[in-house]
N, C-alpha and C. Protein backbone atom coordinates (compact mmCIF):
# COMPACT_ATOMS: atom_id res chain seq x y z
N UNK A 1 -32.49 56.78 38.92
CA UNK A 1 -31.38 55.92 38.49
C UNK A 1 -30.68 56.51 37.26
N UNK A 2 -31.71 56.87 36.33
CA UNK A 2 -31.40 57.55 35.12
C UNK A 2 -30.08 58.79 35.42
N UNK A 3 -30.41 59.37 36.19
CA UNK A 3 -29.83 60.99 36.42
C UNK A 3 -28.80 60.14 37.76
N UNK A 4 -28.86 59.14 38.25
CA UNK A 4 -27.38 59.17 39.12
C UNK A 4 -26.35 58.49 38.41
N UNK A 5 -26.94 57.62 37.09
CA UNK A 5 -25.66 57.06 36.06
C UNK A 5 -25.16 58.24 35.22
N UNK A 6 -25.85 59.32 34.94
CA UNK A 6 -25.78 60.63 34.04
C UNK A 6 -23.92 60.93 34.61
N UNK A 7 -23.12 61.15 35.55
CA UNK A 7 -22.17 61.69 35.82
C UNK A 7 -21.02 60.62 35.45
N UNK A 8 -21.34 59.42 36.60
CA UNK A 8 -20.67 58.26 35.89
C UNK A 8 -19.98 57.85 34.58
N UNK A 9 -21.26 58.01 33.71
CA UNK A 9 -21.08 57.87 32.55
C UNK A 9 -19.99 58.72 31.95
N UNK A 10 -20.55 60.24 32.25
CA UNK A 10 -19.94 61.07 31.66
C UNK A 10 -18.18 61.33 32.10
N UNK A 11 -17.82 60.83 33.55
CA UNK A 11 -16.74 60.57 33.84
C UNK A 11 -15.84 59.48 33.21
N UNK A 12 -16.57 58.39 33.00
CA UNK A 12 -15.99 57.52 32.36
C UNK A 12 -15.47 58.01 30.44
N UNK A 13 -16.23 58.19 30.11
CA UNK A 13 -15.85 59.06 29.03
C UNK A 13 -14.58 60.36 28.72
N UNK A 14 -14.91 60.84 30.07
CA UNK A 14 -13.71 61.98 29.99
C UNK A 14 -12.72 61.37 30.22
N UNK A 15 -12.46 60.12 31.25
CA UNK A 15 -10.79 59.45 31.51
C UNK A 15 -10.28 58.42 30.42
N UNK A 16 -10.98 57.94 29.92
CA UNK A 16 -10.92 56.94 28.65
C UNK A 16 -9.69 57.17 28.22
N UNK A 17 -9.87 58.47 27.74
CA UNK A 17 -9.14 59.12 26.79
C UNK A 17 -7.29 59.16 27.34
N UNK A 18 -7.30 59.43 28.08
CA UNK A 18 -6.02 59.89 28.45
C UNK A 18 -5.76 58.49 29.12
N UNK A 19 -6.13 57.86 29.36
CA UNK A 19 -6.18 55.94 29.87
C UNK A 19 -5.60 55.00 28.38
N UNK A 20 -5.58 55.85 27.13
CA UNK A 20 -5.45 55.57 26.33
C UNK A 20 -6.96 54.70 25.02
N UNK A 21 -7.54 55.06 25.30
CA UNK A 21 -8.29 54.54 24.51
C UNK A 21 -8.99 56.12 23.61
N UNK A 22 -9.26 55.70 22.07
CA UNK A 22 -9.73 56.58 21.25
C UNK A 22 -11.04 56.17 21.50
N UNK A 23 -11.73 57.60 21.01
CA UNK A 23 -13.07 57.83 21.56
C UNK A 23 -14.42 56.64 20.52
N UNK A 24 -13.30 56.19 19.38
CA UNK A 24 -14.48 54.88 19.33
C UNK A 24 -14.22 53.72 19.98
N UNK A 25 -13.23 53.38 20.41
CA UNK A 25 -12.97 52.83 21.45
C UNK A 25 -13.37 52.91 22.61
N UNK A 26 -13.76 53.75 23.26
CA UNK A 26 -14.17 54.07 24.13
C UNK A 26 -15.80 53.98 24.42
N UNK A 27 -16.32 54.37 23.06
CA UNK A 27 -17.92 53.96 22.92
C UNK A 27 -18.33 52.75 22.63
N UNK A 28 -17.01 52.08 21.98
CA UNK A 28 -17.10 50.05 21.69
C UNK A 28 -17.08 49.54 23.64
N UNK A 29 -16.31 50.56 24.26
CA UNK A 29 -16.44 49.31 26.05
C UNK A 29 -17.69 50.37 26.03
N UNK A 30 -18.19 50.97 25.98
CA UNK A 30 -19.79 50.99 26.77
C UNK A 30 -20.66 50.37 25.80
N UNK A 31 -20.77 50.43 24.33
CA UNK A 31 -21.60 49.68 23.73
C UNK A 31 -21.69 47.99 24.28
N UNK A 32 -20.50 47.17 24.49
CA UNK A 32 -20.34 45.84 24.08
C UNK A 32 -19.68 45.39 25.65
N UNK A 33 -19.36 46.08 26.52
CA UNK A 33 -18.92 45.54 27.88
C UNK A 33 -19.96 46.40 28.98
N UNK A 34 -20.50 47.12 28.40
CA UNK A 34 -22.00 47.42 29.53
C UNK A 34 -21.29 47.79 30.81
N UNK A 35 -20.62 48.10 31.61
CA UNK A 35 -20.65 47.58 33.19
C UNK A 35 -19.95 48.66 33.67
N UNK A 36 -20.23 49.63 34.16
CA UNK A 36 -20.19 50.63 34.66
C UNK A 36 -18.37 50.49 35.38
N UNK A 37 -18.80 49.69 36.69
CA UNK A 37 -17.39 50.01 37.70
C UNK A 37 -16.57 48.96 37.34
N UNK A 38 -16.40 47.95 35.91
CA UNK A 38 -15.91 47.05 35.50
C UNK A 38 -15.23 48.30 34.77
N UNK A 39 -15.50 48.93 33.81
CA UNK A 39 -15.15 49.77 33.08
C UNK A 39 -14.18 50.76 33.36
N UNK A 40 -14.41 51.32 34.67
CA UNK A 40 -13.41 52.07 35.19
C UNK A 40 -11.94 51.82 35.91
N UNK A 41 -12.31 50.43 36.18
CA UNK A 41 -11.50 49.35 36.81
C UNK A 41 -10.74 48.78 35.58
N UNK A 42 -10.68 48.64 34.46
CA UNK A 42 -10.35 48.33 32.95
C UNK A 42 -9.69 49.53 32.49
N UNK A 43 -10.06 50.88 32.44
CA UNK A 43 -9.45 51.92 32.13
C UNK A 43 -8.27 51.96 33.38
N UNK A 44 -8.35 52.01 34.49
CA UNK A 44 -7.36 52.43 35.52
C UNK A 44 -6.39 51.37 34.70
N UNK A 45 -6.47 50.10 34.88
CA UNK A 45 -5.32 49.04 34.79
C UNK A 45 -5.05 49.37 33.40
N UNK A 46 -5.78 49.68 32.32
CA UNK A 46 -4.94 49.89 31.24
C UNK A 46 -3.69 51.31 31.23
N UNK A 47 -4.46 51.94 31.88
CA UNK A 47 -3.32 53.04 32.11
C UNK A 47 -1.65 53.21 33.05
N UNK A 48 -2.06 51.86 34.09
CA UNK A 48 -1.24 51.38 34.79
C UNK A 48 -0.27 50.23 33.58
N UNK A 49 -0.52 50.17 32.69
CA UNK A 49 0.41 49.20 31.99
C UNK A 49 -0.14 48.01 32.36
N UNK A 50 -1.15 47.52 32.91
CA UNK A 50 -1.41 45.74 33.04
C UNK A 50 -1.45 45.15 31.75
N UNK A 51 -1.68 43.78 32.82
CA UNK A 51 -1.53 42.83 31.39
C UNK A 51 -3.18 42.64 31.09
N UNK A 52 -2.91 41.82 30.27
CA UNK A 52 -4.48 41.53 29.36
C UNK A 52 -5.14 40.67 30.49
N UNK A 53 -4.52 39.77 31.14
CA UNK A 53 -4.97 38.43 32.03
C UNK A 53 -5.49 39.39 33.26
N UNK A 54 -4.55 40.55 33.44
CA UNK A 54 -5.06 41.09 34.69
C UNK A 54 -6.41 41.54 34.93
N UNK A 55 -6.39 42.50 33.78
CA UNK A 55 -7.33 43.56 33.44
C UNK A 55 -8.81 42.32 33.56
N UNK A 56 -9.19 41.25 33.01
CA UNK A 56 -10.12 40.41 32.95
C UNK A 56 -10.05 39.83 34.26
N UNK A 57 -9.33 39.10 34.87
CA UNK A 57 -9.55 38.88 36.41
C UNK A 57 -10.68 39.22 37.07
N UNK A 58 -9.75 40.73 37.08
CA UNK A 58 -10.25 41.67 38.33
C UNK A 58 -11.61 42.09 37.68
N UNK A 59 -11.89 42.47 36.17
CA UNK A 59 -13.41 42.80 35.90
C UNK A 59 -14.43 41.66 36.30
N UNK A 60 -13.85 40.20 35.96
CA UNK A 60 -14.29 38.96 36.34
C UNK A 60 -14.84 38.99 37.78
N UNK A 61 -14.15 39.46 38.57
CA UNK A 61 -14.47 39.12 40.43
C UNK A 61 -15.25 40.12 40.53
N UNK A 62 -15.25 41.57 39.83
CA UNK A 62 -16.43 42.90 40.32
C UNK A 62 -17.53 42.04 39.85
N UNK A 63 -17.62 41.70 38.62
CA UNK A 63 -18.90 41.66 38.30
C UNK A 63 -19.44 40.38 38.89
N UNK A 64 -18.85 39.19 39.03
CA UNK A 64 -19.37 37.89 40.04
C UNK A 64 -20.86 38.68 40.35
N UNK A 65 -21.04 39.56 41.24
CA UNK A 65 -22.38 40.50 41.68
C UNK A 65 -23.47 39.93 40.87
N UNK A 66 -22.97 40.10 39.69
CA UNK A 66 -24.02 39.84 38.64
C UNK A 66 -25.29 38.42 39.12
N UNK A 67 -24.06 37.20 39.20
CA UNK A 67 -24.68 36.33 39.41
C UNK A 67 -25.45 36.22 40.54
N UNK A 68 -25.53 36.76 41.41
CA UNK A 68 -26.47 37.34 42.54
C UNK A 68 -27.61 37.35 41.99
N UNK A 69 -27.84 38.31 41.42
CA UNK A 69 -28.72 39.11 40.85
C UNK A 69 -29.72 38.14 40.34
N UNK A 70 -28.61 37.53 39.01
CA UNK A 70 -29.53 36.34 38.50
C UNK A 70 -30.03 35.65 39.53
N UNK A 71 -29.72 34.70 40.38
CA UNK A 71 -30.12 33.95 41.03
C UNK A 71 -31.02 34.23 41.38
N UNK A 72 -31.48 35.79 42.13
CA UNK A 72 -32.44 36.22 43.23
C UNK A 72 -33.89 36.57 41.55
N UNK A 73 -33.18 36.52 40.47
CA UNK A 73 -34.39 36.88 40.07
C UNK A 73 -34.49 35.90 38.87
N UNK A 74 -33.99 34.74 39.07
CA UNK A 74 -34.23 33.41 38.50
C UNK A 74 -35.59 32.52 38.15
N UNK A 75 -36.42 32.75 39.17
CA UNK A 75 -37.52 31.65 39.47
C UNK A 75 -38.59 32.83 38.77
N UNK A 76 -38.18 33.73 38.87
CA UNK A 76 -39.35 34.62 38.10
C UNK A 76 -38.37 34.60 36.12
N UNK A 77 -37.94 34.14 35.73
CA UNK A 77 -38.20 34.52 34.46
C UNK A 77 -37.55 32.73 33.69
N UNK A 78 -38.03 31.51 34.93
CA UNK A 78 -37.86 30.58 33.86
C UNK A 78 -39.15 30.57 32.74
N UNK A 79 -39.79 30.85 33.17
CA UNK A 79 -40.47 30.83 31.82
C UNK A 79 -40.17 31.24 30.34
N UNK A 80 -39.36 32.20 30.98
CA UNK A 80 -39.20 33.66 29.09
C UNK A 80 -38.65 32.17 28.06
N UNK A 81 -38.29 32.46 26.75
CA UNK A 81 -37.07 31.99 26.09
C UNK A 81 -36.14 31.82 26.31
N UNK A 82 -35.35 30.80 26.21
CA UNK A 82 -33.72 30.95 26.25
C UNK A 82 -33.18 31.74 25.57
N UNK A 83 -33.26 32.56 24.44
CA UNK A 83 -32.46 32.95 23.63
C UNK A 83 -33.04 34.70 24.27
N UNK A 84 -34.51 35.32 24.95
CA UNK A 84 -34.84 35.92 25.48
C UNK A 84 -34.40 36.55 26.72
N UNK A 85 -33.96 35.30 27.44
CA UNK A 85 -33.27 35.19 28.87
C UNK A 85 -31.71 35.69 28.48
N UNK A 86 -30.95 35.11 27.23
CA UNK A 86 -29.23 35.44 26.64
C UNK A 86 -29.90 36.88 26.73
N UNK A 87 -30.44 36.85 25.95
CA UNK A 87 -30.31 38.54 25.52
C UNK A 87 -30.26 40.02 26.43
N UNK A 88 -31.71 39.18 27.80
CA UNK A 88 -31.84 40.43 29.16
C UNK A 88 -30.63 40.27 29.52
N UNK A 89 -30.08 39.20 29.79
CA UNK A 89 -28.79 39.04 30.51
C UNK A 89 -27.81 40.05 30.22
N UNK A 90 -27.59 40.53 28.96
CA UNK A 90 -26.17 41.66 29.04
C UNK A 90 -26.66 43.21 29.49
N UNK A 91 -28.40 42.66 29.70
CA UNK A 91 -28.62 44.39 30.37
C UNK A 91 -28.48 44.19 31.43
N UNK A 92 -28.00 43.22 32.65
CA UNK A 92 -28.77 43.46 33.88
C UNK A 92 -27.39 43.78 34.72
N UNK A 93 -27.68 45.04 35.16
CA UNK A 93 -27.28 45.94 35.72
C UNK A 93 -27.57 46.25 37.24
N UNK A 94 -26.91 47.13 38.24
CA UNK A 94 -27.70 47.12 39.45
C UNK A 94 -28.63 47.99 39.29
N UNK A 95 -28.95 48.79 38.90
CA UNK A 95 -30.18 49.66 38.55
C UNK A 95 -30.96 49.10 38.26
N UNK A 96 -30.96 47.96 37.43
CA UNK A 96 -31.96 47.26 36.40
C UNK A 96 -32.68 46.38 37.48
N UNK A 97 -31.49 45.89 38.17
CA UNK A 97 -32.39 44.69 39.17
C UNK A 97 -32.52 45.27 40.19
N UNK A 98 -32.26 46.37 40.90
CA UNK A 98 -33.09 46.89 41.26
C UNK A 98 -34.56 47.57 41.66
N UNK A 99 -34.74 47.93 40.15
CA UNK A 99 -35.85 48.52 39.92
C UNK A 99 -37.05 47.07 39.77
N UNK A 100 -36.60 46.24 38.88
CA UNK A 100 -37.14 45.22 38.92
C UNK A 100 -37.41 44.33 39.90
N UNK A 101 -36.70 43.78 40.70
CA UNK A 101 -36.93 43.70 42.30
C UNK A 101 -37.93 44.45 42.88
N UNK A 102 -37.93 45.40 43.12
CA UNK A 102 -38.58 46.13 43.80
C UNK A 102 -39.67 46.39 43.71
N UNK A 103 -40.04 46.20 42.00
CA UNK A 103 -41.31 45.86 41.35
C UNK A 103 -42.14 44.82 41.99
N UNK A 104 -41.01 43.54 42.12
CA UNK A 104 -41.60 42.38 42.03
C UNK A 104 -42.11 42.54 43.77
N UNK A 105 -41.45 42.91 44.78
CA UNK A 105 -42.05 43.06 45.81
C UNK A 105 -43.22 43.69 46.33
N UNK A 106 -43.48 44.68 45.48
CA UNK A 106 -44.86 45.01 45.39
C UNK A 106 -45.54 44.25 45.45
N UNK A 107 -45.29 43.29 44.62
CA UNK A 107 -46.66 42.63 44.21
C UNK A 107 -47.86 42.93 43.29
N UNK A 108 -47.40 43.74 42.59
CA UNK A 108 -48.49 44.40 41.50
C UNK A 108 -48.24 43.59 40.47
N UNK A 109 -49.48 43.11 39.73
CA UNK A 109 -49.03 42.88 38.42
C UNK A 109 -48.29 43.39 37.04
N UNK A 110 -47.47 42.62 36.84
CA UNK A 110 -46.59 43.20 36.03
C UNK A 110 -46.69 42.38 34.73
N UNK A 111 -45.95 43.13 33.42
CA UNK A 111 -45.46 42.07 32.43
C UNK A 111 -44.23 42.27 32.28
N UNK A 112 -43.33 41.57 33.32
CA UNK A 112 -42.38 41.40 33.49
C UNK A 112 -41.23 41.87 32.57
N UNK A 113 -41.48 40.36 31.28
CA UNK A 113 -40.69 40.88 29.99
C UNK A 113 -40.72 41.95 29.58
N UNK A 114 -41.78 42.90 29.20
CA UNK A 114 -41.14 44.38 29.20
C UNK A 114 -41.15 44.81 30.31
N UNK A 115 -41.24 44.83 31.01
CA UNK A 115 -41.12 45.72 32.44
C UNK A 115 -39.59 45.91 32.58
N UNK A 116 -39.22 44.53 32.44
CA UNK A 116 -37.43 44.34 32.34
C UNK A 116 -37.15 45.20 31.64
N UNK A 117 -37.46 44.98 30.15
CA UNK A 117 -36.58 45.40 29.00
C UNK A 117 -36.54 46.93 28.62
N UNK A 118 -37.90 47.43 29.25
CA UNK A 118 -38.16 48.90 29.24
C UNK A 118 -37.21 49.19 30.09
N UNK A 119 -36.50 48.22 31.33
CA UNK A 119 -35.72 49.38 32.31
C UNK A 119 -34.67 49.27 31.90
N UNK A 120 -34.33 48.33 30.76
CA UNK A 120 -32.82 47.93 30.69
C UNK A 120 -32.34 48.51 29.72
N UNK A 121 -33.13 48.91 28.70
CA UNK A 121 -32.96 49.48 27.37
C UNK A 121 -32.85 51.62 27.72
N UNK A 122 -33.32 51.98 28.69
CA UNK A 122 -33.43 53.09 28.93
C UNK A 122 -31.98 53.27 29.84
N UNK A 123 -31.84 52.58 30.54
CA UNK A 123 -30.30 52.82 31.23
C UNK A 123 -29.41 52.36 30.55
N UNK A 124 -29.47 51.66 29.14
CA UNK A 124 -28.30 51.69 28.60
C UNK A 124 -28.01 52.45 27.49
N UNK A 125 -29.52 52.94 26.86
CA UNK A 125 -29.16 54.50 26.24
C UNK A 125 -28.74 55.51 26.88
N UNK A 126 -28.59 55.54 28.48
CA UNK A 126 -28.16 56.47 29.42
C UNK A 126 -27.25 56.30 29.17
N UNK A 127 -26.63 55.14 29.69
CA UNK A 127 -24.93 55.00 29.67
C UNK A 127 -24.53 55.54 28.18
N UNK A 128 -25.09 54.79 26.94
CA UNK A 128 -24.08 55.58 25.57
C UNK A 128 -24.01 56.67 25.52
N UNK A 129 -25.12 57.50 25.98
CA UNK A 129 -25.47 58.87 25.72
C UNK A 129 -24.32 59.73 26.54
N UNK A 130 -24.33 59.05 27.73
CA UNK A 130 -23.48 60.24 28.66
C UNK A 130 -22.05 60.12 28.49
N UNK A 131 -21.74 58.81 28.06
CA UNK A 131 -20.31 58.32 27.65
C UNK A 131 -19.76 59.09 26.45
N UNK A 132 -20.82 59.07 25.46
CA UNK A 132 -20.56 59.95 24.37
C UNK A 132 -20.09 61.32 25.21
N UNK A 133 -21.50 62.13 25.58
CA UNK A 133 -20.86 63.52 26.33
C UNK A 133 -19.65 63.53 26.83
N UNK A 134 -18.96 62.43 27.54
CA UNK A 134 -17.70 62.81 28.24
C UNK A 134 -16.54 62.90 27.33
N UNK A 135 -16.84 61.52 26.34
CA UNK A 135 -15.72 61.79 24.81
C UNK A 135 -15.94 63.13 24.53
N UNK A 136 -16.92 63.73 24.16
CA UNK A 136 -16.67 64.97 23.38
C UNK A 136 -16.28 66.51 24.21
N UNK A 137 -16.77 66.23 25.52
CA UNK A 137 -16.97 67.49 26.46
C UNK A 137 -15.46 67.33 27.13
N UNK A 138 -14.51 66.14 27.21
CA UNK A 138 -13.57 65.69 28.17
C UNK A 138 -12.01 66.84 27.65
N UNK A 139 -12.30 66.86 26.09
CA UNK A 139 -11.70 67.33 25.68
C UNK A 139 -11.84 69.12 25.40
N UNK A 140 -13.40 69.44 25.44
CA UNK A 140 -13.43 70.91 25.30
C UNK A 140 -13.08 71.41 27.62
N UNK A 141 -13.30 70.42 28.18
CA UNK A 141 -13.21 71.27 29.23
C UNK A 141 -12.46 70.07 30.09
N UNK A 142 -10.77 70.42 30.62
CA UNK A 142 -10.06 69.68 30.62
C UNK A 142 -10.17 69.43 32.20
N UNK A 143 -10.40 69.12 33.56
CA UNK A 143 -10.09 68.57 34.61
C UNK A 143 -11.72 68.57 34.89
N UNK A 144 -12.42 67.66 33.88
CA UNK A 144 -13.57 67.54 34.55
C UNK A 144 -13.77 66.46 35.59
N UNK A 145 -13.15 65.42 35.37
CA UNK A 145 -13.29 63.88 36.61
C UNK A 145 -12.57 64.42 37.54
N UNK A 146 -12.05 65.84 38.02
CA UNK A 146 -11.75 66.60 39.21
C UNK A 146 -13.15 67.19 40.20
N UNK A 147 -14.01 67.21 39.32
CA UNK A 147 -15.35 67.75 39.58
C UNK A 147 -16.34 66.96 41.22
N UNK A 148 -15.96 65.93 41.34
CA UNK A 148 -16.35 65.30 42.13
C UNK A 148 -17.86 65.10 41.83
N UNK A 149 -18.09 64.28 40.81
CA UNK A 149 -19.59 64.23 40.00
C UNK A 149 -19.28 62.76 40.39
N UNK A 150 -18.34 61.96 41.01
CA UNK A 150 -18.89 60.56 40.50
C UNK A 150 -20.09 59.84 42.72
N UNK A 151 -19.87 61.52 43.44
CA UNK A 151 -20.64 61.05 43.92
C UNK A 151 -21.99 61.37 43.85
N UNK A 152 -22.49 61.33 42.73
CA UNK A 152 -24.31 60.94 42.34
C UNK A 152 -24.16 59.40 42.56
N UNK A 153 -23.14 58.93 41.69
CA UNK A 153 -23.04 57.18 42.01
C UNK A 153 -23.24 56.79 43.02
N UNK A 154 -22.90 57.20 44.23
CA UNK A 154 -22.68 57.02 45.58
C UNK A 154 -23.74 57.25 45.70
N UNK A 155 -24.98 58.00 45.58
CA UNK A 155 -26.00 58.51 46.43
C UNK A 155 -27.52 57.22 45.62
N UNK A 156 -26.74 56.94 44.23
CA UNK A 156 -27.90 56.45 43.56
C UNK A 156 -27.01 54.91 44.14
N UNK A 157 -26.93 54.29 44.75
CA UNK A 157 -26.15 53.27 45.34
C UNK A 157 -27.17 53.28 46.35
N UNK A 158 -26.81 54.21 47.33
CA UNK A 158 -27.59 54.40 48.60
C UNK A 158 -29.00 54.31 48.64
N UNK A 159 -29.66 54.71 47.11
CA UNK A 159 -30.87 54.75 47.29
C UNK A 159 -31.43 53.08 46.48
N UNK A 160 -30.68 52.79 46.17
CA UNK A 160 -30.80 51.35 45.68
C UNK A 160 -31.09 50.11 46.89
N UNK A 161 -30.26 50.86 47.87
CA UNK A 161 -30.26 49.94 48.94
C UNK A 161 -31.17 50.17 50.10
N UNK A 162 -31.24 51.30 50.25
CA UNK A 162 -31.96 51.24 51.82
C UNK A 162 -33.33 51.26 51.57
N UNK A 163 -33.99 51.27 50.81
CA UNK A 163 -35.46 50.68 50.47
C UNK A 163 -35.33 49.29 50.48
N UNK A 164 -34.95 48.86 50.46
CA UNK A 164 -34.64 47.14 50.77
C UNK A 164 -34.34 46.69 52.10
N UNK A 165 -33.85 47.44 52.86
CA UNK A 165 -33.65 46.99 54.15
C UNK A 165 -34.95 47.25 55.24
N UNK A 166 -35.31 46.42 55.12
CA UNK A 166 -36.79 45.71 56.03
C UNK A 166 -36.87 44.81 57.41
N UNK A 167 -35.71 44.46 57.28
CA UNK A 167 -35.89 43.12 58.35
C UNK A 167 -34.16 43.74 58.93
N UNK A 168 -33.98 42.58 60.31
CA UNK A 168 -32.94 42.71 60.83
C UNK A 168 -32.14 41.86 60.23
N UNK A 169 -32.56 40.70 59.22
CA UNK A 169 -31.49 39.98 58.28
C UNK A 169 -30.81 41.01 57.34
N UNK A 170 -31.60 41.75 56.58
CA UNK A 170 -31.35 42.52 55.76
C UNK A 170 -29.97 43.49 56.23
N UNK A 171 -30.54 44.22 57.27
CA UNK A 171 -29.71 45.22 57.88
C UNK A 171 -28.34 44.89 58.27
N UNK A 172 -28.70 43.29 59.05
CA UNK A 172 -27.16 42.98 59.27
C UNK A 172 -26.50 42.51 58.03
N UNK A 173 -27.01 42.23 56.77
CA UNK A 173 -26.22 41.83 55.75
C UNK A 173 -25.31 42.67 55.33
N UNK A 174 -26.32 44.36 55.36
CA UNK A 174 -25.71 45.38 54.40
C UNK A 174 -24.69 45.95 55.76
N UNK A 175 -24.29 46.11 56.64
CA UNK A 175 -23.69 46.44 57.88
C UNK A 175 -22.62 45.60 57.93
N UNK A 176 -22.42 43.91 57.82
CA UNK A 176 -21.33 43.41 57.33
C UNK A 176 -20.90 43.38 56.29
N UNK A 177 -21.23 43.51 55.09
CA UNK A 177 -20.72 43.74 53.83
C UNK A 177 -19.84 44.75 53.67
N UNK A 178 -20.96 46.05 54.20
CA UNK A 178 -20.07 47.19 54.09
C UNK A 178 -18.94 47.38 55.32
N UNK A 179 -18.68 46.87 56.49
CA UNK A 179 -17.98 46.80 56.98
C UNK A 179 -16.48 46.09 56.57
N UNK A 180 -16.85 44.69 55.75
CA UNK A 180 -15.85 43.90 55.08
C UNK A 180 -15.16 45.23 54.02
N UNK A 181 -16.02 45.39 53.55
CA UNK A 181 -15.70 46.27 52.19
C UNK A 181 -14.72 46.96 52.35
N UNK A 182 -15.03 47.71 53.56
CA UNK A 182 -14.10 48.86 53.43
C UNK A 182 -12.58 48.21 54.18
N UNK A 183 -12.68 47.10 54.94
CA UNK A 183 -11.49 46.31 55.95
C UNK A 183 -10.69 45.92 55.18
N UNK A 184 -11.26 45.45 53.79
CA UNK A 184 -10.84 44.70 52.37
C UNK A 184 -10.49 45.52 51.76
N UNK A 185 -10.45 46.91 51.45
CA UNK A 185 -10.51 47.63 50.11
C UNK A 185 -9.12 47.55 49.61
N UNK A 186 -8.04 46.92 50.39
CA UNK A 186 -6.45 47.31 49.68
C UNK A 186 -6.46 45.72 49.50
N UNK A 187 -7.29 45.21 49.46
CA UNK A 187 -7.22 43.48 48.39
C UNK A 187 -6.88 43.74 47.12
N UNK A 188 -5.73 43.07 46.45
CA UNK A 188 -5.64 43.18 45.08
C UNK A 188 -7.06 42.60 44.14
N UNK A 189 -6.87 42.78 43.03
CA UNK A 189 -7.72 42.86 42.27
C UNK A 189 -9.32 42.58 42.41
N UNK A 190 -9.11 43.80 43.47
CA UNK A 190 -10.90 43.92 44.09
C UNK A 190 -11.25 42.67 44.66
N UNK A 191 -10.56 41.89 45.36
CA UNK A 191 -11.41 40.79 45.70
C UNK A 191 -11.83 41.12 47.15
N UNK A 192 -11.93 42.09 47.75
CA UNK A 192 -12.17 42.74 48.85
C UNK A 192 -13.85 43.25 48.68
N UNK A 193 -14.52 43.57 47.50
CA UNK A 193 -15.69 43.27 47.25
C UNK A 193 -16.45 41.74 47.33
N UNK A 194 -15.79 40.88 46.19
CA UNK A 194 -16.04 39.26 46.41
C UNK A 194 -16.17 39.41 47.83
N UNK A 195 -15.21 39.05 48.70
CA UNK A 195 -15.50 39.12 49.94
C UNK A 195 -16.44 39.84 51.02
N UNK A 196 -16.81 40.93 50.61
CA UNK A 196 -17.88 41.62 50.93
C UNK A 196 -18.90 40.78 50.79
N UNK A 197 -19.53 40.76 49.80
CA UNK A 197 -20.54 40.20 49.11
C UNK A 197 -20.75 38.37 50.30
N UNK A 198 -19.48 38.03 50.31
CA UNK A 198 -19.47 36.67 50.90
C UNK A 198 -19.91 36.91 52.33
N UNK A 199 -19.60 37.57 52.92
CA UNK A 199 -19.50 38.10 54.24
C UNK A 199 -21.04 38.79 54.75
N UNK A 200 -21.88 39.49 53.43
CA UNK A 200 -23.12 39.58 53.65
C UNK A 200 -24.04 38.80 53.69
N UNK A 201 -24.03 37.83 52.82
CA UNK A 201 -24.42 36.82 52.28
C UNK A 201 -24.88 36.02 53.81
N UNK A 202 -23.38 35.62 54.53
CA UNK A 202 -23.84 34.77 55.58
C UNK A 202 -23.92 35.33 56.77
N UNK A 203 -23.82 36.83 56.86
CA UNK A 203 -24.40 37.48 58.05
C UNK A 203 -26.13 37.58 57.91
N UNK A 204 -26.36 37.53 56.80
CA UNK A 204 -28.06 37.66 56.22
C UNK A 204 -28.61 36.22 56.21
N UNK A 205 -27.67 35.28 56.11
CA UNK A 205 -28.55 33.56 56.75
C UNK A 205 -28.50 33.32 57.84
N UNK A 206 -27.14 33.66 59.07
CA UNK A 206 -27.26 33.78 60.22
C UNK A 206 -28.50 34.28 60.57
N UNK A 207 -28.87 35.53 60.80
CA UNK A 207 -29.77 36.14 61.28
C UNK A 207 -30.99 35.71 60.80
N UNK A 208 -31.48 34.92 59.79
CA UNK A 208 -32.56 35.00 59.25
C UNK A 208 -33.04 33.26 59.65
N UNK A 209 -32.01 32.22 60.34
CA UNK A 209 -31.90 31.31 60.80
C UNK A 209 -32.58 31.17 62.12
N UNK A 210 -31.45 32.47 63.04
CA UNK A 210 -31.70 32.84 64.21
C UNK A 210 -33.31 32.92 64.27
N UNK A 211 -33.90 33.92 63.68
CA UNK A 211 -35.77 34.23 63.73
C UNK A 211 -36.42 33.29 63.29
């Protein structure tokens, strides 16, 4: 996970710049807005001239995902703190719940609270770290987001997912989603994902009804 955010990062960093944002600027949205394809989706529209209302929308509907996430990994951390629970919350990432998920399916014992925080705290020194590299490297070596580095993303995506697909609910979820996805992709402000997401959702209760 570590090494497929490594390019990402570092792409995001190199376009910043010419998107208009200065390079502490640029390390304030990865320090304090965390979110990888929110981020890049924020740089594009700022460079397009949007408005302020826009630019939040559309980061608003990518990340919705989020609340997924929570939900599916809800019943395992009412216990923590509230002020414990605020805090994991701005790490959780798809990597993060990922890894954590996947934990939890094991079935091994875990201690959760760090188990979390160890994964969340390590991928988000990833992200500053590589973000930094792209501020500083974007400028010594100029058509690097030409490089075609942002498909590690793509591959660390892929591997996020198909270890999860177990059942024929599963399969048909990720098969309509990604089918919506791509039918959707010229939806304005990404809501062609939302819809994805909706579209998996109840191809994965169908089927799991059906059995």
């Amino acid at each position: 996970m570590l090494v497929g955010a490594a390019p990402f990062g570092l792409i995001f960093g190199t376009l910043a710049g010419p998107a208009g944002l200065s390079p502490w600027e640029t390390l304030a949205m990865s320090l304090f807005v965390y979110g990888g394809a929110s981020q890049f989706i924020a740089i594009t529209l700022l460079a397009a001239g949007s408005g302020a209302w826009v630019i939040v929308a559309t980061t608003f509907i990518v990340n919705l995902r989020h609340a997924l996430y929570s939900a599916t990994l809800w019943r395992h951390v009412t216990g923590w703190p509230r002020a414990y629970r605020a805090f994991c919350a701005f790490f959780l990432t798809d990597e993060t719940f990922a890894i954590v998920y996947h934990k939890l399916n094991e079935g091994t014992p875990v201690k959760l609270p760090r188990y979390y925080l160890g994964s969340a705290l390590a991928m988000y020194g990833n992200w500053i770290t590589w973000t930094l590299a792209g501020v500083l490297l974007g400028h010594a070596i100029p058509g690097m987001a030409d490089w075609g580095l942002e498909f590690a993303m793509v591959a660390t995506f892929v591997g996020i997912v198909v270890p999860l697909l177990k059942g024929r609910s599963q399969l048909g979820a990720a098969l309509a989603a990604g089918t919506v996805a791509v039918a959707a992709d010229g939806l304005p402000y990404k809501l062609g994902l939302m819809l994805a997401a909706l579209s998996g959702i109840a191809a994965g209760l169908t089927l799991e009804r059906r059995r």
